[in-house]
Protein backbone atom coordinates (compact mmCIF):
# COMPACT_ATOMS: atom_id res chain seq x y z
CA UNK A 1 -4.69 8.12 -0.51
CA UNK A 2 -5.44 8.37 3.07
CA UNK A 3 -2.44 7.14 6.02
CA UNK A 4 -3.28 4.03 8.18
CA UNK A 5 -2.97 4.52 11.61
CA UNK A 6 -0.01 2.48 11.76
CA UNK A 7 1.71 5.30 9.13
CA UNK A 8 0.52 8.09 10.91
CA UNK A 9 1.73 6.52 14.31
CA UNK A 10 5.32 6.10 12.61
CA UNK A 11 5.43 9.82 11.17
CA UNK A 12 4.29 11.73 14.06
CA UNK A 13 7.05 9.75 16.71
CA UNK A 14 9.61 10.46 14.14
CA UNK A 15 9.03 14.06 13.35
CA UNK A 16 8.08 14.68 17.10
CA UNK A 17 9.32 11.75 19.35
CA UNK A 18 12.71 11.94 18.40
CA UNK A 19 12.31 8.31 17.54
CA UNK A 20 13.85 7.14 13.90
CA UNK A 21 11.65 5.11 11.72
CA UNK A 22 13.49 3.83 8.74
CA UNK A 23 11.02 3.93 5.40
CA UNK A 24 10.85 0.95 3.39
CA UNK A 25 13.28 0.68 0.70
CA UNK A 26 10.78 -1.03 -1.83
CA UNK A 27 6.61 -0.48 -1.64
CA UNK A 28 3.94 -2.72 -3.12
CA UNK A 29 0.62 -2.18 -4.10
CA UNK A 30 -2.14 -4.71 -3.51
CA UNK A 31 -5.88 -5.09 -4.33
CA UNK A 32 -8.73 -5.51 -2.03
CA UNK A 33 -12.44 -6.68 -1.97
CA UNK A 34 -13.31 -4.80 0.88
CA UNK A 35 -12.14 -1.66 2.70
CA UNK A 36 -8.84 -1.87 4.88
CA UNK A 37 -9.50 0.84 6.97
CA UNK A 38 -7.31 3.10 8.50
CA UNK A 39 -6.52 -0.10 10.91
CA UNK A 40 -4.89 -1.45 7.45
CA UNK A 41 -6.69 -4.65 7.69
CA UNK A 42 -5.23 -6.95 4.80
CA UNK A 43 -7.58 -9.38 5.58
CA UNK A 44 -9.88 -8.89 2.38
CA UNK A 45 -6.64 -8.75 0.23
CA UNK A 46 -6.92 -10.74 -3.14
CA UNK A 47 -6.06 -14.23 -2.47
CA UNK A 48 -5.60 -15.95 -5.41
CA UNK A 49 -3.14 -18.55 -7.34
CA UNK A 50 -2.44 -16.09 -10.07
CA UNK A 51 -2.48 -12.83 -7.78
CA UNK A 52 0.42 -11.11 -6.24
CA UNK A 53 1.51 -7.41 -4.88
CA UNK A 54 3.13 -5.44 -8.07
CA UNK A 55 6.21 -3.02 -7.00
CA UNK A 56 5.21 0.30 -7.23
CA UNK A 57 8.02 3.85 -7.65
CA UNK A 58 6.90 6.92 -6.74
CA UNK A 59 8.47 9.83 -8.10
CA UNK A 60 10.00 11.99 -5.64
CA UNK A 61 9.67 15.13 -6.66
CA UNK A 62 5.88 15.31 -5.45
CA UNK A 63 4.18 19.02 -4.77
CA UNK A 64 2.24 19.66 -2.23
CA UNK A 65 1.94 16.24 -0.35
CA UNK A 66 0.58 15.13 -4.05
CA UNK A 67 2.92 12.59 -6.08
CA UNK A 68 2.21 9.79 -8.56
CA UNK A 69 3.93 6.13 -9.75
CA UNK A 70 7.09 6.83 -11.85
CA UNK A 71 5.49 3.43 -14.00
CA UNK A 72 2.91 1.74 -15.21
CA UNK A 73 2.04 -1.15 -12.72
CA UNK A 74 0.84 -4.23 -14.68
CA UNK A 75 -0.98 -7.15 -13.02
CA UNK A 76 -1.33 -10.88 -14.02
CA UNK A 77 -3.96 -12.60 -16.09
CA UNK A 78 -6.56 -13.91 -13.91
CA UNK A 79 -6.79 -17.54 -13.70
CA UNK A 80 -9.69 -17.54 -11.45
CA UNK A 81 -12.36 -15.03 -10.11
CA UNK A 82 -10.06 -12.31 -7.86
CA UNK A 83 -13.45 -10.73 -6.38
CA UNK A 84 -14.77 -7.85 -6.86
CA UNK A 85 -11.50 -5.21 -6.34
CA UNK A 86 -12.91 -2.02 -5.17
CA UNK A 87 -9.69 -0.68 -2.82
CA UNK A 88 -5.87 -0.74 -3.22
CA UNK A 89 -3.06 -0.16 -0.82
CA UNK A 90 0.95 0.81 -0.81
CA UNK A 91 2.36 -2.06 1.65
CA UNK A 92 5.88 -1.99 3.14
CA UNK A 93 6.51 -5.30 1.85
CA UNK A 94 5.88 -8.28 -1.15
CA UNK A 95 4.34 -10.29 1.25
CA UNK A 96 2.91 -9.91 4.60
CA UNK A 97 4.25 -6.35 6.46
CA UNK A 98 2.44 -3.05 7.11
CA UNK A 99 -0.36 -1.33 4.47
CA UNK A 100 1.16 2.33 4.57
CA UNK A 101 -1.55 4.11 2.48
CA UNK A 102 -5.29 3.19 1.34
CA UNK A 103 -7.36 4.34 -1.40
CA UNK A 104 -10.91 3.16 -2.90
């Protein structure tokens, strides 16, 4: 997964701007129909009745920069057409907040 520019503004003034940044203590994952960018726009984000961000835990104990979910995420039934989902993100939050990572 690549960083957005808003994660890779946060890490590099908190490993070399001396200014704390507090991670998230829950991350989401959410679905896309069109590339977010490294701007992290959620604009193309699935928008549907029966669609919503899944929590998503990492396990810690990644090696070199490299780590994967600790579960198996599990999404709802479709009750109507969600698009065609071609990217995914890690967002700070269930709703709204910052897209951290971004993937195709």
């Amino acid at each position: 997964m690549d960083f957005t520019n808003y994660l890779a503004n946060r890490l590099v003034k908190a490993t070399v701007g001396n200014i704390a940044w507090t991670t998230p203590n829950k991350v989401y994952l959410a679905l896309y129909t069109a590339d977010p960018t490294k701007s992290g726009f959620s604009s193309n984000e699935v928008d549907q009745a029966s669609y919503n961000r899944q929590e998503v835990t990492f396990d810690i104990n990644g090696v070199d920069g490299v780590t994967t979910n600790a579960n198996q995420v599990d999404w709802n039934t479709a009750t109507s057409n969600w698009g065609n989902v071609g990217w995914i993100s890690i967002m700070d939050s269930a709703s709204g907040g910052f897209m951290l990572y971004f993937k195709a």
